[in-house]
Protein backbone atom coordinates (compact mmCIF):
# COMPACT_ATOMS: atom_id res chain seq x y z
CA UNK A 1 23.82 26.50 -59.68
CA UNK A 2 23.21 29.61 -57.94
CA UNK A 3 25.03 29.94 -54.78
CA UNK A 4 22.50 31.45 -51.66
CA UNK A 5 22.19 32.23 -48.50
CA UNK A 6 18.85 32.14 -46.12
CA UNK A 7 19.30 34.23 -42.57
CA UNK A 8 16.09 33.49 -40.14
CA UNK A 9 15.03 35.19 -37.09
CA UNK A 10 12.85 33.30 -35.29
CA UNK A 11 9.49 35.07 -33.59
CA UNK A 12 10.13 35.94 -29.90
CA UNK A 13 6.10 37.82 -29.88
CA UNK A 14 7.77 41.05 -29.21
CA UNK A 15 8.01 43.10 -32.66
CA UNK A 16 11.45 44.51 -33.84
CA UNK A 17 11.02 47.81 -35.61
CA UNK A 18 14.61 47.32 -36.92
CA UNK A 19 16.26 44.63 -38.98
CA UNK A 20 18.67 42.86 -37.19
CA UNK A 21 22.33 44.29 -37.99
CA UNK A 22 24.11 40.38 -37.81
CA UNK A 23 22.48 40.11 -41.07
CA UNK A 24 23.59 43.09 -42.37
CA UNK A 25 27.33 42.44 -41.60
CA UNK A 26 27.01 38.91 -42.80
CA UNK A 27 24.97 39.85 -45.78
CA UNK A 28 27.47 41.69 -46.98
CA UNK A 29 29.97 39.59 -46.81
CA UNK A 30 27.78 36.86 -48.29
CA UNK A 31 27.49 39.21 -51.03
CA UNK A 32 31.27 39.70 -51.95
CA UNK A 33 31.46 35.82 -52.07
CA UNK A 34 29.08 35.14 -54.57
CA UNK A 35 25.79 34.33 -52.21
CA UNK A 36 22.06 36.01 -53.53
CA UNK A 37 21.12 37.03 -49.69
CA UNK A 38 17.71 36.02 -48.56
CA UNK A 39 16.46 37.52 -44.86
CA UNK A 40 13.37 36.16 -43.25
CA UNK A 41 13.16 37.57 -39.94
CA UNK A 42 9.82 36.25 -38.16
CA UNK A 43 9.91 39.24 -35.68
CA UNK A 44 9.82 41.78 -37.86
CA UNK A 45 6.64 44.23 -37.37
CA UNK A 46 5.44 43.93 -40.46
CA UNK A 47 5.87 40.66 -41.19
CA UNK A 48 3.59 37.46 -40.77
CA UNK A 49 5.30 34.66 -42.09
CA UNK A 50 4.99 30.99 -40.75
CA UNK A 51 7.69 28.45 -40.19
CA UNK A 52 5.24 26.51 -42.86
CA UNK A 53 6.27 29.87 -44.97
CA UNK A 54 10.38 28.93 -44.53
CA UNK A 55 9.83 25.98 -45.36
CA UNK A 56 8.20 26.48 -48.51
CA UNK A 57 10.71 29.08 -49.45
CA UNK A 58 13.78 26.42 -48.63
CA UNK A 59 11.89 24.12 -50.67
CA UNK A 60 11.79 26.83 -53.86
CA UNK A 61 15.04 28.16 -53.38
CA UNK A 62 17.62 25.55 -52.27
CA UNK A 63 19.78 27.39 -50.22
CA UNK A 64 23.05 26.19 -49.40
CA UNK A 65 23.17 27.76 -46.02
CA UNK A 66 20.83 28.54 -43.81
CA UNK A 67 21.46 30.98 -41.04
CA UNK A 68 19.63 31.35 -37.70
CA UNK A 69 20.94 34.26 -34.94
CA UNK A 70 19.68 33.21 -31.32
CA UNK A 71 19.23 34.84 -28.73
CA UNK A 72 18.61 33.20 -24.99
CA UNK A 73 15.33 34.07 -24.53
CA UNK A 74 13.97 32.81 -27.41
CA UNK A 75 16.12 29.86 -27.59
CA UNK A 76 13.03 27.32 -27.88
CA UNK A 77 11.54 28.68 -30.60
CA UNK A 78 14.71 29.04 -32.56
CA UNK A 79 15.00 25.24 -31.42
CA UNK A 80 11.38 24.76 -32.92
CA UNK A 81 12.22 26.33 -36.16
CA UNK A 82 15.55 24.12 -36.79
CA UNK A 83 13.06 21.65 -35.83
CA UNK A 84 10.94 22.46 -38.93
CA UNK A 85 13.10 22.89 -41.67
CA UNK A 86 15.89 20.49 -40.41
CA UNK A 87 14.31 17.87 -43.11
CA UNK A 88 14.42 20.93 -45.91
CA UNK A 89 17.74 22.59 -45.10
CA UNK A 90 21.48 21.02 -46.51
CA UNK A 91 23.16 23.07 -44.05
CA UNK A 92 21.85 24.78 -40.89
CA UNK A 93 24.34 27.24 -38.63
CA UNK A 94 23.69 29.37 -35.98
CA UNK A 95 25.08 32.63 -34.40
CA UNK A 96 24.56 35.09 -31.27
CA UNK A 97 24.72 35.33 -28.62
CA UNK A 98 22.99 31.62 -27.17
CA UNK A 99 25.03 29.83 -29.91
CA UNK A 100 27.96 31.69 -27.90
CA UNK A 101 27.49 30.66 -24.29
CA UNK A 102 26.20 27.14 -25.88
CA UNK A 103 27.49 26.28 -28.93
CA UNK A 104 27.00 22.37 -27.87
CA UNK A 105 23.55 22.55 -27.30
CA UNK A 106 22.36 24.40 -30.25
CA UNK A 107 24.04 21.64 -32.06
CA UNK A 108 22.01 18.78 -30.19
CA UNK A 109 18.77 20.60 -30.66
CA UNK A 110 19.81 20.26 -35.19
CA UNK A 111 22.25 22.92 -36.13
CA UNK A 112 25.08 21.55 -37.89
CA UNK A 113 27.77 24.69 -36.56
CA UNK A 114 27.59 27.06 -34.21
CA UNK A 115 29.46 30.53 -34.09
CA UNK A 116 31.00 31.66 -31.18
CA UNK A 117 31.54 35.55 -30.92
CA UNK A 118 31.63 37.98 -33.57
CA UNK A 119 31.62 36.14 -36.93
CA UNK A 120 32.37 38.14 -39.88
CA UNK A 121 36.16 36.78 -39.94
CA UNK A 122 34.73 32.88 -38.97
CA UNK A 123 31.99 33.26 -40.76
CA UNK A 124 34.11 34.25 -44.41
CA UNK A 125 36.26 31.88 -43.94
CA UNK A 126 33.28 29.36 -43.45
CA UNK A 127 32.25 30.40 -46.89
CA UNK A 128 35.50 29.68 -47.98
CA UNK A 129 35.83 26.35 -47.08
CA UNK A 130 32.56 25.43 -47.93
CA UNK A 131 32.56 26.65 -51.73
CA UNK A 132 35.97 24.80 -51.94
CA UNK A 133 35.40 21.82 -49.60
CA UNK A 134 38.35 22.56 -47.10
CA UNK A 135 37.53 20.99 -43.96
CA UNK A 136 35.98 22.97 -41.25
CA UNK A 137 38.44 22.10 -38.67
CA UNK A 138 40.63 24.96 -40.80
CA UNK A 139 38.36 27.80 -39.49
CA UNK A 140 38.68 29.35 -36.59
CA UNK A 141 35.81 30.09 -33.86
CA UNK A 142 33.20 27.58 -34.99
CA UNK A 143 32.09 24.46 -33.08
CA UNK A 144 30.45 21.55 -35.31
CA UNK A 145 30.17 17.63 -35.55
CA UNK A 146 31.95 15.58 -37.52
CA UNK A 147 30.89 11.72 -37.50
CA UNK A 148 29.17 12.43 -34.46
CA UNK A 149 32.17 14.13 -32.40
CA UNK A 150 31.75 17.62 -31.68
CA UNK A 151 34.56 19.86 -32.71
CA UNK A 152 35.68 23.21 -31.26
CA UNK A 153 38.16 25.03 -33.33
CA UNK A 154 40.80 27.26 -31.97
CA UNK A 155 38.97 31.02 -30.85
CA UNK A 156 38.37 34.07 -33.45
CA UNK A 157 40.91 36.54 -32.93
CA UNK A 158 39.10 39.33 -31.75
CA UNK A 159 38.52 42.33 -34.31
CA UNK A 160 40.49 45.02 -33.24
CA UNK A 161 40.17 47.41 -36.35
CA UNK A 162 36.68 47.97 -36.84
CA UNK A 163 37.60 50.32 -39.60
CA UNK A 164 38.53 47.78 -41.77
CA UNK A 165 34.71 46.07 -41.07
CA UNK A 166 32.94 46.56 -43.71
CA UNK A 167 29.58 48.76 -44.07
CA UNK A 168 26.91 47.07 -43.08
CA UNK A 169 24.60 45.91 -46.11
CA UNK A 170 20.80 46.92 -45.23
CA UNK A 171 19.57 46.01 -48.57
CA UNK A 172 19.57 42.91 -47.59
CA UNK A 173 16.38 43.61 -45.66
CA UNK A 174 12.94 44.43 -47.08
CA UNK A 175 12.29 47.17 -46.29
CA UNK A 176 8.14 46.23 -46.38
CA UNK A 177 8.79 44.22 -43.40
CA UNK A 178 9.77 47.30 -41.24
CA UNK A 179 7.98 50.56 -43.14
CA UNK A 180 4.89 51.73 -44.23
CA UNK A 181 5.36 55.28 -43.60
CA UNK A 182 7.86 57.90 -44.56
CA UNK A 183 9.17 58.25 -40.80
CA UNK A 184 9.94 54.56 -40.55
CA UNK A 185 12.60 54.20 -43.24
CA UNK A 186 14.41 55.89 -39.80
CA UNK A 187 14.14 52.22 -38.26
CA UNK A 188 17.32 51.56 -41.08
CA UNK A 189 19.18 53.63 -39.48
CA UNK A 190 20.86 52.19 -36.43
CA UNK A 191 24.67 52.32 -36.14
CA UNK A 192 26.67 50.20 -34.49
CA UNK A 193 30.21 52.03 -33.94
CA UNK A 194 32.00 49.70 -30.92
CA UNK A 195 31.81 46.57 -29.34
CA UNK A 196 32.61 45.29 -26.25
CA UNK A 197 32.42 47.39 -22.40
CA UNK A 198 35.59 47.83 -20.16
CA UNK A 199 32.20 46.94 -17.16
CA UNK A 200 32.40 43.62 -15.55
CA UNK A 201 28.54 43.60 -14.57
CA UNK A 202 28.11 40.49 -13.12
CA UNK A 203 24.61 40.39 -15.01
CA UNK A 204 25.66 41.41 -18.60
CA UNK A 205 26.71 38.79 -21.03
CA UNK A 206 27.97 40.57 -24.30
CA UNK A 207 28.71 38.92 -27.56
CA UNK A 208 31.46 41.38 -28.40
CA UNK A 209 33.21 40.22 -24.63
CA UNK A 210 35.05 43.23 -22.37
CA UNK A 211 37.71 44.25 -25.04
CA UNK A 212 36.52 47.49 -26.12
CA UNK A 213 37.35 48.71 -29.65
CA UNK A 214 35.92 51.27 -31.76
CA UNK A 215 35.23 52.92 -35.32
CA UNK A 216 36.74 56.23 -36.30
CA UNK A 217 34.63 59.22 -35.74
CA UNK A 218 35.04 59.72 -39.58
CA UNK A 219 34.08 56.40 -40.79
CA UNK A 220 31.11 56.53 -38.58
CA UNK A 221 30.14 60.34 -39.90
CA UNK A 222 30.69 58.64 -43.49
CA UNK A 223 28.52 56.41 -42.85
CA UNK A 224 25.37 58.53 -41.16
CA UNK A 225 26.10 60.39 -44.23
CA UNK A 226 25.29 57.30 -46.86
CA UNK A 227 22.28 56.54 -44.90
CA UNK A 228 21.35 60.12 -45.61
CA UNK A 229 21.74 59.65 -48.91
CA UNK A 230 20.57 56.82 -49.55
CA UNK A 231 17.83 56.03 -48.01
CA UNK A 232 16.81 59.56 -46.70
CA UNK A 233 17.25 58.63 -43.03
CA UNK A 234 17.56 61.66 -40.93
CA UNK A 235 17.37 59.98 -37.40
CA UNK A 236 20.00 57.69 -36.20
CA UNK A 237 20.31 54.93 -33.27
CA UNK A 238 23.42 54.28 -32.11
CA UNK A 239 23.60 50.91 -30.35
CA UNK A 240 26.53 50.46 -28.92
CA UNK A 241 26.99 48.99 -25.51
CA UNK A 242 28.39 52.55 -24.30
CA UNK A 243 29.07 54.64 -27.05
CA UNK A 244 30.68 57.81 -24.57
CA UNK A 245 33.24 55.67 -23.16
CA UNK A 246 35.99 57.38 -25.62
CA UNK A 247 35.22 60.89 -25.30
CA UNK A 248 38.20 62.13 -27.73
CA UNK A 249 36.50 60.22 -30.15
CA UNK A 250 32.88 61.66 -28.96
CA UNK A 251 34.23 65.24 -29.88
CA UNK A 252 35.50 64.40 -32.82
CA UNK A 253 32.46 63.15 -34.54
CA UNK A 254 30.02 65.73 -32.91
CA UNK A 255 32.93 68.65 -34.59
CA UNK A 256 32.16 66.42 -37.70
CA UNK A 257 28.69 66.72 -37.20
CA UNK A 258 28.20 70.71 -36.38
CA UNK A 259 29.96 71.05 -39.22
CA UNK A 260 28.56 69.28 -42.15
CA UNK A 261 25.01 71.11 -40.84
CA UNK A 262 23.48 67.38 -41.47
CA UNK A 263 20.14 67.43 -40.48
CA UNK A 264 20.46 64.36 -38.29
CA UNK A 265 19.32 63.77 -34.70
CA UNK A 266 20.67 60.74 -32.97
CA UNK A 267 20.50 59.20 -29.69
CA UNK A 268 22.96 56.42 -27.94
CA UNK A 269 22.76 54.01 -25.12
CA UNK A 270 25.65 54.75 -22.04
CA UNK A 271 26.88 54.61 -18.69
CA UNK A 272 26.52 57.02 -16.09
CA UNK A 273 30.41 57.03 -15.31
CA UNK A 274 31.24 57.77 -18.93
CA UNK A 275 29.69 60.76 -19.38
CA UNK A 276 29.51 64.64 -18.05
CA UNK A 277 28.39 68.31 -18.40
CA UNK A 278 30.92 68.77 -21.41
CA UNK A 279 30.25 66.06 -23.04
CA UNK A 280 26.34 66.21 -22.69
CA UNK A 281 26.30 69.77 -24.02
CA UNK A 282 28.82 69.06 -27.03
CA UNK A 283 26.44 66.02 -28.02
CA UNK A 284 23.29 68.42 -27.71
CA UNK A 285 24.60 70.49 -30.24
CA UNK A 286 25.79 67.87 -32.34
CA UNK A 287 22.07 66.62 -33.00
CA UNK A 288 21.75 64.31 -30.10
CA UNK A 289 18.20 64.16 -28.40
CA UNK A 290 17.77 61.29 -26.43
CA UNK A 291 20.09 59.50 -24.73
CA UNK A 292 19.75 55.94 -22.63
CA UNK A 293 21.53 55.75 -19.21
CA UNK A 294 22.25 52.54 -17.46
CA UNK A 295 21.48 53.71 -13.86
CA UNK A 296 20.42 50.29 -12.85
CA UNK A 297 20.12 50.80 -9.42
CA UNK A 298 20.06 52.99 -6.47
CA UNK A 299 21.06 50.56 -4.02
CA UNK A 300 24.31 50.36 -2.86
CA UNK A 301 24.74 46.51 -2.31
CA UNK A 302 23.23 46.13 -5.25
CA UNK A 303 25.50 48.32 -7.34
CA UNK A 304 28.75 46.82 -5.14
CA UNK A 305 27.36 43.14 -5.95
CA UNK A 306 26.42 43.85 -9.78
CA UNK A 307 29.47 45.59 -10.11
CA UNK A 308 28.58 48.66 -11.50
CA UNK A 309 30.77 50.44 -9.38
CA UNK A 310 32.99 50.88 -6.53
CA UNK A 311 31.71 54.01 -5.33
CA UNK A 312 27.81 53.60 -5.01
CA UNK A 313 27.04 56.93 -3.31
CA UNK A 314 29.26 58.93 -5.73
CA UNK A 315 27.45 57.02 -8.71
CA UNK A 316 24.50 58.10 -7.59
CA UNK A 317 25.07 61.75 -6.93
CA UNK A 318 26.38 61.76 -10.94
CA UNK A 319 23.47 59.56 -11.85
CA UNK A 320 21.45 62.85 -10.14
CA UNK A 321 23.82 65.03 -12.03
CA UNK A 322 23.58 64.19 -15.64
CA UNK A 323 20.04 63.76 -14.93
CA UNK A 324 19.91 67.42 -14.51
CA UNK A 325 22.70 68.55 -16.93
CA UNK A 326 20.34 66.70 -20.11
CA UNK A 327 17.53 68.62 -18.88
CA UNK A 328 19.48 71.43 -19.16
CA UNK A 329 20.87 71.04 -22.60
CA UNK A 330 17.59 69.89 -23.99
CA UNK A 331 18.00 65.85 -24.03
CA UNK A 332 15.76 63.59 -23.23
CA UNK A 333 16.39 60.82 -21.01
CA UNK A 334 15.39 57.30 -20.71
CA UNK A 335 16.99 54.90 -17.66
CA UNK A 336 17.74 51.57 -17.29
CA UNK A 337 16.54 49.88 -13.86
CA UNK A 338 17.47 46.34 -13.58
CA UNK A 339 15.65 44.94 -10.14
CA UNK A 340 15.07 41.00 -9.32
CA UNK A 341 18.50 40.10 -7.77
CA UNK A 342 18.28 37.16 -4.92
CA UNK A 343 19.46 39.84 -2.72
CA UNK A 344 17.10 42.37 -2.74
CA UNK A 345 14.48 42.38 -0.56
CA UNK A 346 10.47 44.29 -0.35
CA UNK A 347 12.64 47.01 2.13
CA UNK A 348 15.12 48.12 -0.93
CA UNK A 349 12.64 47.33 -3.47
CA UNK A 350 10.16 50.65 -1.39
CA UNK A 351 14.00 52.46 -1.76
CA UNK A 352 13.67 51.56 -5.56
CA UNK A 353 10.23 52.88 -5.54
CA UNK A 354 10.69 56.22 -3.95
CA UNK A 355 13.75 56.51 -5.86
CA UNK A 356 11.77 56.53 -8.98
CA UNK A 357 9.59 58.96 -7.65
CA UNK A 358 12.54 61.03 -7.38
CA UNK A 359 13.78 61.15 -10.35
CA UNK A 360 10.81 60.68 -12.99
CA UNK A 361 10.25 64.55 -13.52
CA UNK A 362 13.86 63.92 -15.49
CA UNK A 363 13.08 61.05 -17.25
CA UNK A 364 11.83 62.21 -20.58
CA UNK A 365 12.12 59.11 -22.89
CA UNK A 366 11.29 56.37 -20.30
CA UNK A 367 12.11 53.33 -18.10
CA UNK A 368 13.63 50.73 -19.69
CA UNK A 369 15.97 47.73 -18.52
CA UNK A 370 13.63 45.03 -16.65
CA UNK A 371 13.09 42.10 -13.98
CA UNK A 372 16.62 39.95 -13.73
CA UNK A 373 16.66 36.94 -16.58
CA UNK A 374 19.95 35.00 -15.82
CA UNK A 375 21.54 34.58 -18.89
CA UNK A 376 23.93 31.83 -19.45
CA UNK A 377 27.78 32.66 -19.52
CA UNK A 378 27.78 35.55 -16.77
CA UNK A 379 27.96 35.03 -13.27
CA UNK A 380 24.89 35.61 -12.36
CA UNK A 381 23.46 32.56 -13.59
CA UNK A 382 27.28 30.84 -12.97
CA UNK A 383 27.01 31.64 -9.63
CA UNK A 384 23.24 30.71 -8.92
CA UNK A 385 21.79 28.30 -10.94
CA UNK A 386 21.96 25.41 -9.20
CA UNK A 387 20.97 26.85 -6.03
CA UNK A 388 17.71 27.96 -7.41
CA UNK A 389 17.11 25.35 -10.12
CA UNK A 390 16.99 26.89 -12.77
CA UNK A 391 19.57 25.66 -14.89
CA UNK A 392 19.06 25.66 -18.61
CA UNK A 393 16.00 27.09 -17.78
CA UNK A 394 15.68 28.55 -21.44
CA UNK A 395 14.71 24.63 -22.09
CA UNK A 396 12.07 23.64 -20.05
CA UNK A 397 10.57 26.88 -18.62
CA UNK A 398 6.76 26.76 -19.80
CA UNK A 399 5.94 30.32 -22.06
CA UNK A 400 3.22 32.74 -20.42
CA UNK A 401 1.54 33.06 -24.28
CA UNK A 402 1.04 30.32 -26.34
CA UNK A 403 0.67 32.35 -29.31
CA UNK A 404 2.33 35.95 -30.61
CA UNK A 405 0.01 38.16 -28.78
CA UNK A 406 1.11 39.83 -25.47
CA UNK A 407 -2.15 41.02 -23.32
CA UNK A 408 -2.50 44.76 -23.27
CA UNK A 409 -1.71 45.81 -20.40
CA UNK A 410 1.84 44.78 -21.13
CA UNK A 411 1.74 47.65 -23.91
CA UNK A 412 1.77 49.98 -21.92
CA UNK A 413 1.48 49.51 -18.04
CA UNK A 414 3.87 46.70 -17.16
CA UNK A 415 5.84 45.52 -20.10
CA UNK A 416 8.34 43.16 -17.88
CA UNK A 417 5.15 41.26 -16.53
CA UNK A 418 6.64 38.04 -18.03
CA UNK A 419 9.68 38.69 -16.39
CA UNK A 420 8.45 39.25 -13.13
CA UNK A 421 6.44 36.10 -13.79
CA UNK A 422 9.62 33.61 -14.27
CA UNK A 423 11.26 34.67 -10.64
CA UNK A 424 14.35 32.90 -10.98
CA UNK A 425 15.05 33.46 -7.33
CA UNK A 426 11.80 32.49 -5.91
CA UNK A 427 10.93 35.86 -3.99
CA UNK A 428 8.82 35.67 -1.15
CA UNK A 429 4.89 37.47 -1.53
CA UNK A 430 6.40 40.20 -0.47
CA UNK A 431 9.06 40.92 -2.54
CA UNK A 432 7.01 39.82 -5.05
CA UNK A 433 4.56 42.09 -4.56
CA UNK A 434 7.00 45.28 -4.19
CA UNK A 435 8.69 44.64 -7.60
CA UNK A 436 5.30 44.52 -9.18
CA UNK A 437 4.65 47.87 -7.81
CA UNK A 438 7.99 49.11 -8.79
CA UNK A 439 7.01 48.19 -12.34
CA UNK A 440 3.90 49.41 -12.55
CA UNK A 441 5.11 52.72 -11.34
CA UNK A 442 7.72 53.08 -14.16
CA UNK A 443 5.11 51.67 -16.61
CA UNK A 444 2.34 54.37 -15.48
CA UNK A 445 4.77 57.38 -15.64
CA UNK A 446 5.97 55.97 -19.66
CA UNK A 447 2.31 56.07 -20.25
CA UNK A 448 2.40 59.59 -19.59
CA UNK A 449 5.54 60.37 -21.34
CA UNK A 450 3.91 58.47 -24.62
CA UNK A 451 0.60 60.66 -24.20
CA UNK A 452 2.55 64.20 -23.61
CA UNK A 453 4.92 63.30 -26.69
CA UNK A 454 1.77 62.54 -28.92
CA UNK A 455 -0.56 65.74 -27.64
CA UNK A 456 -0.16 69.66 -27.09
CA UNK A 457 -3.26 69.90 -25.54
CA UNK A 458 -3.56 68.81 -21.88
CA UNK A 459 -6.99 68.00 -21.90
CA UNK A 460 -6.32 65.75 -24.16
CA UNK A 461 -3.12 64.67 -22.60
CA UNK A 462 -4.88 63.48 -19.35
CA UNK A 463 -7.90 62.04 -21.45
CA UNK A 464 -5.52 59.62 -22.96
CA UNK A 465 -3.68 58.91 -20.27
CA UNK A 466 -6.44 57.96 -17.98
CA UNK A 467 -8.41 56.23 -20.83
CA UNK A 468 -4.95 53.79 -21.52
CA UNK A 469 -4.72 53.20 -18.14
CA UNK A 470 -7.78 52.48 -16.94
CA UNK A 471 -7.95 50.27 -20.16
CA UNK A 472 -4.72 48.40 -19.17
CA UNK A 473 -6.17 47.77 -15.60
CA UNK A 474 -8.78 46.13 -17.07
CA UNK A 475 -7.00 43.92 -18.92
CA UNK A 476 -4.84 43.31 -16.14
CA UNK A 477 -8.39 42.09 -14.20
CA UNK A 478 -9.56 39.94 -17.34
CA UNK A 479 -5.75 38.08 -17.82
CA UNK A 480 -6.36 37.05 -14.48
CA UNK A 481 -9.77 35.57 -15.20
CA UNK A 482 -9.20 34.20 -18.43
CA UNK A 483 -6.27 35.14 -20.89
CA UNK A 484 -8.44 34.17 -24.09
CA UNK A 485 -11.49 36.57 -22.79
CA UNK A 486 -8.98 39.33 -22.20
CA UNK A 487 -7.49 38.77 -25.84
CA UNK A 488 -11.20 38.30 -27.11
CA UNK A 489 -11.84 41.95 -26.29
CA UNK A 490 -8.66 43.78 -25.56
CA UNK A 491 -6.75 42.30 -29.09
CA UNK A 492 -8.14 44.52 -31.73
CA UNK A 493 -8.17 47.42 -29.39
CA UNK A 494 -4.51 46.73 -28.68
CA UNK A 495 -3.50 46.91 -32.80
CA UNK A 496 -5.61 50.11 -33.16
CA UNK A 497 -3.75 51.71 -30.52
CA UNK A 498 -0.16 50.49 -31.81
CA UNK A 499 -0.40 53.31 -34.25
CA UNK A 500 -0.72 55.74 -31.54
CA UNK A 501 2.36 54.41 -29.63
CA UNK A 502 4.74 53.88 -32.57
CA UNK A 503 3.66 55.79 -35.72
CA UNK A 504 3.55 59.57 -35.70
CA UNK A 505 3.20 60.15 -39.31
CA UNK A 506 0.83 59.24 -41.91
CA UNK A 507 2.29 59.28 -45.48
CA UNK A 508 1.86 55.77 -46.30
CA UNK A 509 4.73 54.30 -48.81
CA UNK A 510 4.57 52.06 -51.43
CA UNK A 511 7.45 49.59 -51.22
């Protein structure tokens, strides 16, 4: 009998442009031991299967394992899925990084082992002892039941040569579920080239923990150059945690990659304390366009209480600086701002606001981050959970949307609405009110970033603009009528103007 594999992804209602790189690791490794890969991931933009669909394709193709990466935030519907194909499935096991902060719950709610950490070592030795029915006890960084006792083995070691990790396999993806035009095969081409952060943000939980390791700067330019190859990719994503922190290794690949005359661009994710004038330049003329920087915040308790840093007003000042230095060298910028702590109050949150106002002329890619969602495992929620209530909130706490669809103002204008709409820490009106302003200040100035990307012309620049935003006021008013009248009318004009968001070219493929 043919040996196989099914990974699942459960649907969160936010699309993901990119396959999920677990399932490329583990694919791979799948592969080498014998397993015909199958990937359904429900979130994928492209794709609109069912749970009815898994469970139909279970049902045709007997997999011996089934696979399901978790995150937090979608932790119910991951719990809803097992659910469904619990009665279908021989063997269920989960992996991310919920699975990591609870590995006994995700058991309880039907998986039969959970993974804690990085898996590719756990994980091929689970496929070892499973094709040769060696006890599970044997490997290392799993937690599972046996006769109704749950067992944790002894911890992973941690993966300190990530040379010696194999290449990700993206082929076990379909590539349907993520491109329909030329420009998209791009979305293959994330990278991840470390794991972990030296930070001890008091918010972050990370799956890789705080031991920082990373890949060569040649086996990383080896493999932007297969992806150029093979699947004519010529934009990459690094998403590392903080891919500047080593910057020996930084110059190294950018040497690698002035040299070859690639025609790549990339961008990265980092922190504002790993990363200056030097650097920024060298990456600039290495191909790098965009980069993400994890400002956070502007507040100095904050900062001092996340710990970000030590030194809030010198963070700042470099936050300013490298602001200004990527302007410079031609790089645009997006920013992190991470707001909703049970600290803050409507005072720092107008400090937030005029801070943004500062700074938005330099911020050329967009706000990012969000509204505070205690995740499980870091001190945040450690630390405050009971005193708010809202332990294992992931559980109980009712969704905003009972369906896939997010209203459309949330497309554009204020994207962390559901966020602001959990408050954790049970801010008063006021606060309340000043975080929704912050958000809708970031959300109106990305509006404009999208519109001056998209258009030359600046009549038709501010015609956009003004027409999205008016339109996402309006559906703002209708939500708070009646969320099914604002989907009624404000759904189909939502899909229609997805393509002008996300999809600047128009060569349709035929995959």
């Amino acid at each position: 009998m043919d040996k196989k594999i099914l990974f699942l992804k459960a649907r969160t209602g936010m699309d993901d442009p990119s396959p999920p790189m677990s399932f490329s690791y583990l694919g791979r490794i799948a592969k080498e031991k014998g397993y015909e890969v199958l990937v359904e991931n429900l979130n994928a933009q492209y794709s609109n299967k069912t749970h009815q669909d898994i469970i139909n394709l279970i049902k045709k193709e007997k997999p011996q394992v089934v696979g399901i990466h978790i995150f937090t935030n979608c932790a119910r519907n991951s719990y809803s899925l097992i659910k469904d194909i619990r009665p279908y499935a021989s063997m269920i096991i989960a992996g991310g990084p919920h699975p990591t902060a609870c590995p006994e719950e995700v058991l309880e709610q039907g998986a039969d082992v959970a993974f804690i950490g990085e898996a590719e070592i756990s994980f091929k030795n689970f496929l070892d002892a499973v094709s040769s029915n060696k006890k599970l006890s044997k490997v290392n960084g799993i937690v599972f039941k046996d006769n109704g006792k749950i067992i944790k083995t002894k911890p992973q070691d941690v993966v300190f040569e990530l040379n010696k990790i194999p290449v990700p396999d993206r082929d076990v993806h379909r590539k349907s579920d993520y491109v329909r035009i030329k420009e998209e095969l791009n979305n293959f081409g994330q990278i991840l080239s470390t794991r972990g952060c030296p930070g001890k943000c008091t918010y972050c939980f990370s799956l890789f923990n705080k031991c920082y390791r990373y890949a060569s700067a040649k086996k990383v330019f080896d493999e932007i150059s297969d992806l150029r190859k093979s699947y004519g990719i010529s934009y990459i994503n690094f998403i590392d945690d903080a891919f500047t922190i080593n910057k020996q290794r930084l110059n190294e690949l950018c040497d690698l990659l002035i040299k070859s005359k690639l025609k790549i661009n990339w961008c990265c994710a980092t922190r504002a304390d790993f990363l200056d004038k030097d650097a920024i330049n060298k990456m600039a003329e290495a191909g790098c366009d965009m980069i993400n920087l994890g400002i956070e915040s502007c507040l100095p308790n904050t900062l001092l209480k996340m710990q970000k840093t030590g030194n809030p007003e010198w963070y700042v000042k470099h936050a300013d600086e490298i602001l200004k230095w990527c302007h410079e060298a031609g790089i645009r910028v997006g920013v992190n701002i991470l707001t909703g702590f049970p600290w803050e109050t409507a005072k720092d949150m107008r400090v937030m606001q005029r801070y943004i106002d500062r700074i938005k002329k330099y911020v050329t890619s967009g706000f990012y981050g969000g509204i505070l969602q205690p995740q499980p495992g870091t001190a945040m929620y450690e630390n405050y959970a009971k005193e708010y209530g809202f332990e294992k909130w992931w559980l109980y706490k009712e969704d905003l949307f009972k369906d896939s669809y997010r209203p459309f103002f949330m497309a554009y204008y204020h994207p962390f609405w559901d966020h602001l709409q959990n408050n954790f820490f049970h801010f008063d009106k006021k606060v309340f009110r000043e975080i929704d302003k912050l958000y809708k200040q970031m959300g109106k100035w990305n509006l404009y970033i999208i519109t001056k990307r998209r258009f030359k012309n600046s009549i038709a620049i501010s015609a956009v603009y003004q027409g999205i935003f008016i339109l996402s006021k309006f559906s703002s008013f209708l939500y708070s009528l009646s969320p099914s009248l604002e989907k009624l009318l404000m759904e189909r004009l939502k899909k229609f103007s997805y393509r002008f968001k996300f999809r600047k070219g128009k060569e349709n493929l035929d995959l």
